[in-house]
Structure formats: structure tokens, C-alpha cells
C-alpha atoms as a PDB file:
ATOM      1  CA  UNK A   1      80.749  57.238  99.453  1.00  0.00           C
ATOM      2  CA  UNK A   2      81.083  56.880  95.325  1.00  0.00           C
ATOM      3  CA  UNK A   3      82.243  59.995  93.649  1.00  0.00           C
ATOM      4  CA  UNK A   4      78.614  58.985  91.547  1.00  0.00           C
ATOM      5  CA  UNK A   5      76.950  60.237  95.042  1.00  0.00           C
ATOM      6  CA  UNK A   6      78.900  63.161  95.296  1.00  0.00           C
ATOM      7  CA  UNK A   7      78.534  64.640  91.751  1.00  0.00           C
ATOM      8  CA  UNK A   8      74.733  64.000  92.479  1.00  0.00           C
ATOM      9  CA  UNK A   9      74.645  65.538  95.720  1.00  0.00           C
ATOM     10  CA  UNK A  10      76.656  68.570  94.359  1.00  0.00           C
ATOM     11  CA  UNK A  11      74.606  69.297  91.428  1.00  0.00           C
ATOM     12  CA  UNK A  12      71.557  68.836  93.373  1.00  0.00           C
ATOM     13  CA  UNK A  13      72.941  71.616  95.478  1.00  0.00           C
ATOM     14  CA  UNK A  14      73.542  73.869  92.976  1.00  0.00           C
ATOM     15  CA  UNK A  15      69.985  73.204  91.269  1.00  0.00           C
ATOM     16  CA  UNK A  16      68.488  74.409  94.631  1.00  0.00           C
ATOM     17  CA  UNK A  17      70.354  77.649  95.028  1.00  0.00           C
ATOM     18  CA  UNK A  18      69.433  78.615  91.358  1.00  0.00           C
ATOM     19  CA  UNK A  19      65.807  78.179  91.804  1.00  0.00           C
ATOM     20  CA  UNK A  20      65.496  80.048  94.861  1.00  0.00           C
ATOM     21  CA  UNK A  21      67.493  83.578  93.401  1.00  0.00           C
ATOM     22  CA  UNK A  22      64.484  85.688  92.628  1.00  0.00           C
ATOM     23  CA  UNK A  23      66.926  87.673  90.856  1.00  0.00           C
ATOM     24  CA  UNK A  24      68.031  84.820  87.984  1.00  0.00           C
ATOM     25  CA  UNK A  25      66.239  84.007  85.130  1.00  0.00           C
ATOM     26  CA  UNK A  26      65.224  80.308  85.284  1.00  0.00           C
ATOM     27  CA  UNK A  27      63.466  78.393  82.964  1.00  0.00           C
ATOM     28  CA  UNK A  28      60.416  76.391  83.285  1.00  0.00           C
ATOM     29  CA  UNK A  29      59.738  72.673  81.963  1.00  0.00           C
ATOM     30  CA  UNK A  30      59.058  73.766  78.849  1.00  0.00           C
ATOM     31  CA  UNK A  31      62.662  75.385  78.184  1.00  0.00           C
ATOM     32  CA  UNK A  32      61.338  78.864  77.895  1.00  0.00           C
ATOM     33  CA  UNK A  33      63.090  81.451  80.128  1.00  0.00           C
ATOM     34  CA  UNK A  34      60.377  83.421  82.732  1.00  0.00           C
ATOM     35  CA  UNK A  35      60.489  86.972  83.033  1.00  0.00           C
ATOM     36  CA  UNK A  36      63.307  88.329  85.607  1.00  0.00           C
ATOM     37  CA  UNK A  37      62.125  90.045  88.913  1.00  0.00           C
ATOM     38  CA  UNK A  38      61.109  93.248  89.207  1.00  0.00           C
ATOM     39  CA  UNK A  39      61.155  95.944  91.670  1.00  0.00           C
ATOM     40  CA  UNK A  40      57.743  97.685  92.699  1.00  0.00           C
ATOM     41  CA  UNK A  41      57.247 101.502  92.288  1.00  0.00           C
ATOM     42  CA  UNK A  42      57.695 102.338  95.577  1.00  0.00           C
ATOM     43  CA  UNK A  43      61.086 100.484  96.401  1.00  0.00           C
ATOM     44  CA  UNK A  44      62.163 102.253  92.952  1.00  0.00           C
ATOM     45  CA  UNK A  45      61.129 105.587  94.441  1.00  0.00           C
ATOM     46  CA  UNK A  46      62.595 105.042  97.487  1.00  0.00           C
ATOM     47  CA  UNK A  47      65.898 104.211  96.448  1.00  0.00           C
ATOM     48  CA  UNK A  48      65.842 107.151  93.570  1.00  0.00           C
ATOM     49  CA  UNK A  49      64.822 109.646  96.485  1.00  0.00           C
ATOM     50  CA  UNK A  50      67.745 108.156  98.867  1.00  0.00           C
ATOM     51  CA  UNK A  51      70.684 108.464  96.576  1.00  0.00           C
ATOM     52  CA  UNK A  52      69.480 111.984  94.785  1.00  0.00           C
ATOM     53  CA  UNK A  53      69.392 112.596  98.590  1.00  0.00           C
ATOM     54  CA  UNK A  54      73.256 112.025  99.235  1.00  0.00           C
ATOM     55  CA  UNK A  55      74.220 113.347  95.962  1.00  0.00           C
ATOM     56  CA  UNK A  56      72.660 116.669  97.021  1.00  0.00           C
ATOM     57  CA  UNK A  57      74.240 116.396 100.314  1.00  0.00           C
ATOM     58  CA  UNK A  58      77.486 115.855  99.055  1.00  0.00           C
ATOM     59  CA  UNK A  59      77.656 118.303  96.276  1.00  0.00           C
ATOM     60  CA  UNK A  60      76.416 120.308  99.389  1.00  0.00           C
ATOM     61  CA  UNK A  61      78.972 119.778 102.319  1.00  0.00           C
ATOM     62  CA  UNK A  62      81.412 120.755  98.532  1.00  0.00           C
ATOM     63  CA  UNK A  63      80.250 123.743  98.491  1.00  0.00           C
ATOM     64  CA  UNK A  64      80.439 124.272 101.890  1.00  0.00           C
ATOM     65  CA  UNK A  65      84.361 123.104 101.565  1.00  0.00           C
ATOM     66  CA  UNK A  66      85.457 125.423  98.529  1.00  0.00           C
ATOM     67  CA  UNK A  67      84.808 123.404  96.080  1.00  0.00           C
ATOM     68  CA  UNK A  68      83.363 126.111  94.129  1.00  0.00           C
ATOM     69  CA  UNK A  69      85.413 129.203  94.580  1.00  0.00           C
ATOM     70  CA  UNK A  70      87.622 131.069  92.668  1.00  0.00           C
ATOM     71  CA  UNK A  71      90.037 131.080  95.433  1.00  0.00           C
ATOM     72  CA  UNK A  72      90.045 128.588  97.766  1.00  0.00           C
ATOM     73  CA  UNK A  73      89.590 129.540 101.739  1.00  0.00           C
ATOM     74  CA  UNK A  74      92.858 129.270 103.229  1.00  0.00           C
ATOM     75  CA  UNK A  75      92.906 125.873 105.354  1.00  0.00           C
ATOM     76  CA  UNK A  76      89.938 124.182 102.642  1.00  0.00           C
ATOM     77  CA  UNK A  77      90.405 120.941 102.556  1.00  0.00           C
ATOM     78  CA  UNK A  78      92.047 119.657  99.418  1.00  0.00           C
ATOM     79  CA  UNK A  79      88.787 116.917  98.867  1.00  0.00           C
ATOM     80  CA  UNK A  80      86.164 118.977  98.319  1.00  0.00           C
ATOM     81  CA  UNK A  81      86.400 118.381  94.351  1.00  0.00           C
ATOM     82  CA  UNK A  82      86.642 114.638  95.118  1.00  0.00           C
ATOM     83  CA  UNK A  83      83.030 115.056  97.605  1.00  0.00           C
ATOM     84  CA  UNK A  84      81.597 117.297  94.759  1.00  0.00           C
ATOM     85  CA  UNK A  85      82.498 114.206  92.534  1.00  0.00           C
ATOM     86  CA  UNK A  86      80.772 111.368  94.362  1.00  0.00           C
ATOM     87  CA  UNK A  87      77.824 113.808  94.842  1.00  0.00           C
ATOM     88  CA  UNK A  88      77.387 113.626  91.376  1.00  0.00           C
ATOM     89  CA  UNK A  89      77.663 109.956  90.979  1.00  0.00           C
ATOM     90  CA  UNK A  90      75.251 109.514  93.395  1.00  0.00           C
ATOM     91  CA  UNK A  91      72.612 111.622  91.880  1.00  0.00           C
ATOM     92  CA  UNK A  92      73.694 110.036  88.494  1.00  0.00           C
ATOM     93  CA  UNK A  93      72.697 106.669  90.248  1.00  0.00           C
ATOM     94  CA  UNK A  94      69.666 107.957  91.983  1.00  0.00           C
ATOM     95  CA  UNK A  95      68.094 108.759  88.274  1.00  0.00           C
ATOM     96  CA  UNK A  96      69.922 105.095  87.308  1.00  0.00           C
ATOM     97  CA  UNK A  97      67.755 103.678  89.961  1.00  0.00           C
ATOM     98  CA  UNK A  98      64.714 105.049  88.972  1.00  0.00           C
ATOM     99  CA  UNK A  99      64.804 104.689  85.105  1.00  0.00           C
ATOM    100  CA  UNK A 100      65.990 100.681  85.558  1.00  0.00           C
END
């Protein structure tokens, strides 16, 4: 086979895979870009709800560990700060997910 075929074949390839992505912007014949893909309302909700969901259980099972008190319970595990952490970056995404 002629390296000719191959660079044809390969770009071919990649020319497929681009125009299936719902999630690239491709442009039509005309050289103007289409508008990107969207998610509906109710995926957006859904998502939103899920990670506010974890957050709150995180921050939670934190609270639940010490991660609040003055004085830690003797035998708290030394994470609690770190769960109360990710609980917030959660809910941080949840609202992330629902405003974008």
C-alpha cells in the first residue's frame, strides 16, 4: 500500500470521529461553526440535585466525625476536615452544574 493511501485512509478516520462528537463544534459547508450541544433541563437538574446531594452528605458524615468541634472526640478520625472539604466541592459543582 502507498503511504498516499494511508494518509487518506487516516485522515478519513479522523474526519469521521469529529463529526460524530456531539460535544465538538463542527462546521458546516459554508465555514460557519454550529452551535455546541446542549444539555436539557432535566439532565441539568438531575445532575445539580445529585452532587448538592453528596456534598450534603459529606459535609454530613463531617460533622458526624468532629469536624466541627471545639475539641475533637478522642479516637475522631483525623479526615473529617478533608470529607468536610470535598463536601463542599461537591456542592460547589452541583450549583456549577446547574448554572453551565
Amino acid at each position: 500500500m502507498s503511504s498516499g493511501a494511508i494518509s487518506q485512509s487516516s485522515s478519513a478516520a479522523t474526519t469521521s470521529s469529529n463529526e460524530t462528537s456531539p460535544s465538538m463544534s463542527t462546521s458546516d459547508d459554508h465555514g460557519q461553526k454550529q452551535p455546541e450541544w446542549k444539555d436539557c433541563t432535566a439532565c441539568r437538574l438531575t445532575g445539580a440535585a445529585t452532587f448538592t446531594g453528596i456534598g450534603s452528605y459529606a459535609i454530613y458524615q463531617g460533622y458526624d466525625q468532629g469536624a466541627f468541634a471545639k475539641v475533637r472526640p478522642r479516637g475522631a478520625p483525623r479526615s473529617a476536615q478533608f470529607t468536610v472539604a470535598i463536601g463542599i466541592v461537591m456542592i460547589g459543582l452541583g450549583l456549577g452544574r446547574l448554572v453551565v
